[in-house]
Protein backbone atom coordinates (compact mmCIF):
# COMPACT_ATOMS: atom_id res chain seq x y z
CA UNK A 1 46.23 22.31 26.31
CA UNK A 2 49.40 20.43 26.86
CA UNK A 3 48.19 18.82 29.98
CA UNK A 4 44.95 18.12 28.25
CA UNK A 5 46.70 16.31 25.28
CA UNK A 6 48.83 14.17 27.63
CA UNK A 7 45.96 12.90 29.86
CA UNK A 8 43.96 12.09 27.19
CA UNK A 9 46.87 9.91 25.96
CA UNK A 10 47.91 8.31 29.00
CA UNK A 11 44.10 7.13 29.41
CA UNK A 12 44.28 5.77 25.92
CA UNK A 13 47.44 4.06 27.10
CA UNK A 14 45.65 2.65 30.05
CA UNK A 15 42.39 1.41 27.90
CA UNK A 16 44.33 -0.12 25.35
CA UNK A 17 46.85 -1.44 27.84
CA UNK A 18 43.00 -2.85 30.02
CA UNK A 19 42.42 -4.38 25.74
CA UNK A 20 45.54 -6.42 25.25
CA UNK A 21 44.83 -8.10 28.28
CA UNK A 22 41.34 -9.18 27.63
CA UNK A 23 42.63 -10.68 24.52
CA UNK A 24 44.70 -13.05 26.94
CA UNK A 25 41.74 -15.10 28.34
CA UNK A 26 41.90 -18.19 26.42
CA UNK A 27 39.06 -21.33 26.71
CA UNK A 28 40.20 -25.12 26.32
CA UNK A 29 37.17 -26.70 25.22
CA UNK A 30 36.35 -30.04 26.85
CA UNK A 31 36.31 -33.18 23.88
CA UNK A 32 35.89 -36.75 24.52
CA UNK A 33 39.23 -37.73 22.84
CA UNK A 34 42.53 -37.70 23.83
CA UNK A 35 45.23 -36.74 21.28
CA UNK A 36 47.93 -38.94 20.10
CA UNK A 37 51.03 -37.72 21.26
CA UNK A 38 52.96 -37.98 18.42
CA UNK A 39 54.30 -34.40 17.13
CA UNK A 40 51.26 -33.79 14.62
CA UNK A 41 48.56 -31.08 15.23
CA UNK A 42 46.23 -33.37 13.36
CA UNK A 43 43.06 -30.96 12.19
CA UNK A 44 40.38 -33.29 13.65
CA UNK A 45 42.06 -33.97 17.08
CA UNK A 46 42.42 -29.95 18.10
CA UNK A 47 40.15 -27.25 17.63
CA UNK A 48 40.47 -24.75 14.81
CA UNK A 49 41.19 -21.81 16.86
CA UNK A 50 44.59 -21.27 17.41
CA UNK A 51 46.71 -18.66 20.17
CA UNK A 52 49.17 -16.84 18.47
CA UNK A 53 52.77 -16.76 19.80
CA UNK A 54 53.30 -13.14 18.66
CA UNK A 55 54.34 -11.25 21.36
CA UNK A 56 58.34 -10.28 22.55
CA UNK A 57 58.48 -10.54 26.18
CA UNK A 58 58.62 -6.70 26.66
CA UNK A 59 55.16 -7.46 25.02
CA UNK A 60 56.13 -5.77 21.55
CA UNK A 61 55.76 -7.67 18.45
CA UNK A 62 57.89 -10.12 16.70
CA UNK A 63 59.33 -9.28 13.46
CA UNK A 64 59.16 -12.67 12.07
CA UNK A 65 56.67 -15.49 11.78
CA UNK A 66 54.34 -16.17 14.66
CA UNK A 67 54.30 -19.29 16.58
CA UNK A 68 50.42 -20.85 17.22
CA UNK A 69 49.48 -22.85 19.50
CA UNK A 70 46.17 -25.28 19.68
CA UNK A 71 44.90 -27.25 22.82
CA UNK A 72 41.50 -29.12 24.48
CA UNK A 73 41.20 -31.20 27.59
CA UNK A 74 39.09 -33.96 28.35
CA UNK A 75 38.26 -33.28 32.26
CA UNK A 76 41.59 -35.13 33.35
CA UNK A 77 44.26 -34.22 30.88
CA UNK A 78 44.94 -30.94 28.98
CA UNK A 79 46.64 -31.18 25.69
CA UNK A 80 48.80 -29.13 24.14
CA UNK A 81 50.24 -28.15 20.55
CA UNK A 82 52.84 -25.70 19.56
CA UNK A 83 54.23 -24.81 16.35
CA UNK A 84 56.91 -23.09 15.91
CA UNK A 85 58.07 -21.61 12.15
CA UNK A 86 61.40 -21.14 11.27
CA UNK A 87 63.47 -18.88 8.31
CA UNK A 88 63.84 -21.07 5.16
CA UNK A 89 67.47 -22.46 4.54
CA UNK A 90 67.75 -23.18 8.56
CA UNK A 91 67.18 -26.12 10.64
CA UNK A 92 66.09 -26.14 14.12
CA UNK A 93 68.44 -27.14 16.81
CA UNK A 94 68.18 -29.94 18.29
CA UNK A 95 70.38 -29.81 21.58
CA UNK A 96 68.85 -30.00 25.11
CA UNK A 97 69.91 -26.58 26.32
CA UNK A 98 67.04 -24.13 27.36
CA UNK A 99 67.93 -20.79 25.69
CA UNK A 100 70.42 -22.17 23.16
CA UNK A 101 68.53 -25.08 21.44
CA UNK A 102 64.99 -24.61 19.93
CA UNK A 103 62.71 -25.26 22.64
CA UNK A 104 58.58 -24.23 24.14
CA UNK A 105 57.08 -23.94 27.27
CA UNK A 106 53.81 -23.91 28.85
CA UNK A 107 53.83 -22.10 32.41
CA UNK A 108 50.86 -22.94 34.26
CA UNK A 109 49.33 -22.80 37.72
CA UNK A 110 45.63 -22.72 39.28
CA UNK A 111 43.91 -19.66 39.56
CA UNK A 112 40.69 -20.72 40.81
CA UNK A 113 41.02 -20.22 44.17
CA UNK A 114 41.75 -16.82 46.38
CA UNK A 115 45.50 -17.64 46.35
CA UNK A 116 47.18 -19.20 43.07
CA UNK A 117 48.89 -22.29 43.37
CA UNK A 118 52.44 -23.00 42.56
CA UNK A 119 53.50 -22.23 38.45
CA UNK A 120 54.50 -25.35 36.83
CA UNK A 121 56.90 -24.89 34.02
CA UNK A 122 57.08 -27.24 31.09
CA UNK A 123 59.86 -27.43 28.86
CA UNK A 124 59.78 -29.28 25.79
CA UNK A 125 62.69 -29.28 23.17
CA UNK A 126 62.45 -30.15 19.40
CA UNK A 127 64.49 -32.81 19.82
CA UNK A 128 61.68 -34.79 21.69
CA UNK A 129 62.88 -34.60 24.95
CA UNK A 130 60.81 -32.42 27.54
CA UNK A 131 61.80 -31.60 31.03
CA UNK A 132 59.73 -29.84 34.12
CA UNK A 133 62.06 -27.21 35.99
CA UNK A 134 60.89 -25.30 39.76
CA UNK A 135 61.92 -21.80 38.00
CA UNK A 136 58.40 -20.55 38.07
CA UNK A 137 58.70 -21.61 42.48
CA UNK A 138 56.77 -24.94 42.20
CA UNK A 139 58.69 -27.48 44.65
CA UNK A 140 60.98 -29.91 43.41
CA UNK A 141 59.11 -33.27 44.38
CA UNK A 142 55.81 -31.88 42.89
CA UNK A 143 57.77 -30.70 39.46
CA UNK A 144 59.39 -34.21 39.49
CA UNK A 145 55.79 -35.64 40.03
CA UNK A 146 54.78 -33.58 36.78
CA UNK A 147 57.82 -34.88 34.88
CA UNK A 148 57.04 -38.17 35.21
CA UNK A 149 53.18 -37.50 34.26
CA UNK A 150 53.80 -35.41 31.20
CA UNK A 151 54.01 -36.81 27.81
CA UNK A 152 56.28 -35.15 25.15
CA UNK A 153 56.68 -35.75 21.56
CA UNK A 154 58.07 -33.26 18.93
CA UNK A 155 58.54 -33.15 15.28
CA UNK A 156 59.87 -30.66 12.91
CA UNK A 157 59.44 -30.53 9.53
CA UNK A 158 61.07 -27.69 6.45
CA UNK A 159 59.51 -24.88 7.97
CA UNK A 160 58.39 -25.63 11.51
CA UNK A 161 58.48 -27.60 14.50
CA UNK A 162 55.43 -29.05 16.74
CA UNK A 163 55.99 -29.86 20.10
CA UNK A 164 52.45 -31.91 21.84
CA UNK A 165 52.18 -32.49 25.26
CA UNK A 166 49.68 -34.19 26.88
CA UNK A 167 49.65 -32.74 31.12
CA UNK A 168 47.26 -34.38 33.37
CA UNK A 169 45.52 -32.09 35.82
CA UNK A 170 45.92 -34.03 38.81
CA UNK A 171 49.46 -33.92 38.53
CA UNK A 172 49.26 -30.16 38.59
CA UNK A 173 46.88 -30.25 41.70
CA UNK A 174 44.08 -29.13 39.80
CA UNK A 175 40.61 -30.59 40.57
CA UNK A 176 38.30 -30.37 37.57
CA UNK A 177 34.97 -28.49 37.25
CA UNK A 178 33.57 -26.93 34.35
CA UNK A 179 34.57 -23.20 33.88
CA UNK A 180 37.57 -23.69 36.31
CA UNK A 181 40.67 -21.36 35.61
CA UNK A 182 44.14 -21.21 35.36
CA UNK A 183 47.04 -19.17 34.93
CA UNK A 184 48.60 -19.47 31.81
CA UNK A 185 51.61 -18.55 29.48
CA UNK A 186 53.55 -20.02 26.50
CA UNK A 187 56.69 -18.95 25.10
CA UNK A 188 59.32 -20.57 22.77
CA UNK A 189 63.04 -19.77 22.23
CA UNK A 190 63.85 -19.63 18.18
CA UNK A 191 67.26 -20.43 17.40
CA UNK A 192 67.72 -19.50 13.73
CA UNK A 193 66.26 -15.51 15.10
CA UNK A 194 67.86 -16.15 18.61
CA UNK A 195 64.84 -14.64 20.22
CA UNK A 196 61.95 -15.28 22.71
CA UNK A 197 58.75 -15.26 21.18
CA UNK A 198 55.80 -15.18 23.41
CA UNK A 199 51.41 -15.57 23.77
CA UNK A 200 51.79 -13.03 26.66
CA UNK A 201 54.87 -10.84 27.25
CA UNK A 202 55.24 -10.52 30.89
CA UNK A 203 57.92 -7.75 30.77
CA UNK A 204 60.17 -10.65 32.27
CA UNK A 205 60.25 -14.65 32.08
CA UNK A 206 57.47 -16.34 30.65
CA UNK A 207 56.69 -18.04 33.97
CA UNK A 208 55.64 -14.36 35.66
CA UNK A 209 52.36 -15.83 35.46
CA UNK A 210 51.10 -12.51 37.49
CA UNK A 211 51.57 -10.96 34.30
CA UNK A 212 50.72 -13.92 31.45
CA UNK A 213 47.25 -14.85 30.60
CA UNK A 214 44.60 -17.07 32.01
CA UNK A 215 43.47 -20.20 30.84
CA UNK A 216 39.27 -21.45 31.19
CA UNK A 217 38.57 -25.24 31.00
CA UNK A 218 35.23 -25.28 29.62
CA UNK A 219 32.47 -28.16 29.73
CA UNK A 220 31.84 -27.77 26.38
């Protein structure tokens, strides 16, 4: 009965485990207009759905407020928005030290072909500045490439911060076609909690895109 009782769990374990990751196959849908970089998630520049930032990076959830994060592309660019709550009576930090100062990243890579290509990772503090690091393996002249293609802007208001980034595929080495995927993670360090708050724990860094979600560019 005992052995019964435990295999029945462990394949509940397994289907649930096979649910949470179906849940992590997002779609950027494909609009005609660019966003303004600027800070502000405006409601008629991004789609209404949002991804929640929820997640611990042991893929438990997060005791406080979750992050969300909104984004489209137009065939050449993807755009991204992430907002980031924070406890009442704080302020957000506004340093330039990953892990110390409030900060997001997007981790991505292409996944369309039989081997992925290198993970990008994107950091971008609240403090406006944004920086593009080879910890996810990418090589340092195509991350510096990336860098100098990204646009960052962030602004944070009483109870959150919004970090936009607008990332052009070509500097990523992704060729667009409709339905095209990509391997994809964001995660954001929250000072006033001192914790990691992720869209898809990977049971290590954000960047273990092996383990984060995946990303669709749609044609519509």
């Amino acid at each position: 009965m005992r052995t019964t009782c435990m295999l029945v769990l462990a394949c509940a374990l397994v289907l649930q485990s096979h649910a949470r990751a179906e849940d992590f196959n997002a779609t950027a849908e494909l609009r005609d207009k660019a966003a303004v970089i600027d800070g502000v998630a405006d409601k008629d520049e991004y789609p209404a759905k949002e991804l929640l930032i929820s997640q611990t990076p042991e893929r438990e959830k997060i005791q406080g407020e979750a992050g969300r994060a909104q984004l489209f592309h137009d065939g050449k660019t993807l755009f991204v928005a992430v907002t980031i709550p924070f406890k009442a009576g704080t302020q957000v930090s506004k340093g330039e030290s990953w892990g110390t100062d409030d900060g997001a990243e997007i981790c991505i890579r292409d996944a369309s072909g039989t081997q992925a290509g290198a993970t990008f990772v994107i950091h971008g503090f609240a403090s406006g500045k944004h920086e593009c690091t080879t910890d996810g393996g990418a090589p340092d002249d195509a991350s510096q490439k990336l860098d100098k293609a990204v646009k960052f802007t962030a602004k944070a208001g009483n109870k959150s911060w919004t970090g936009e980034w607008s990332i052009p595929l070509s500097a990523l080495g992704v060729n667009y076609k409709p339905g095209i995927k990509l391997g994809f993670n964001i995660g954001a360090w929250r000072s006033d909690n001192s914790e990691w708050i992720v869209w898809r724990g990977t049971q290590g860094a954000t960047y273990n895109l092996d383990e984060g979600g995946k990303l669709t560019l749609s044609d519509k």
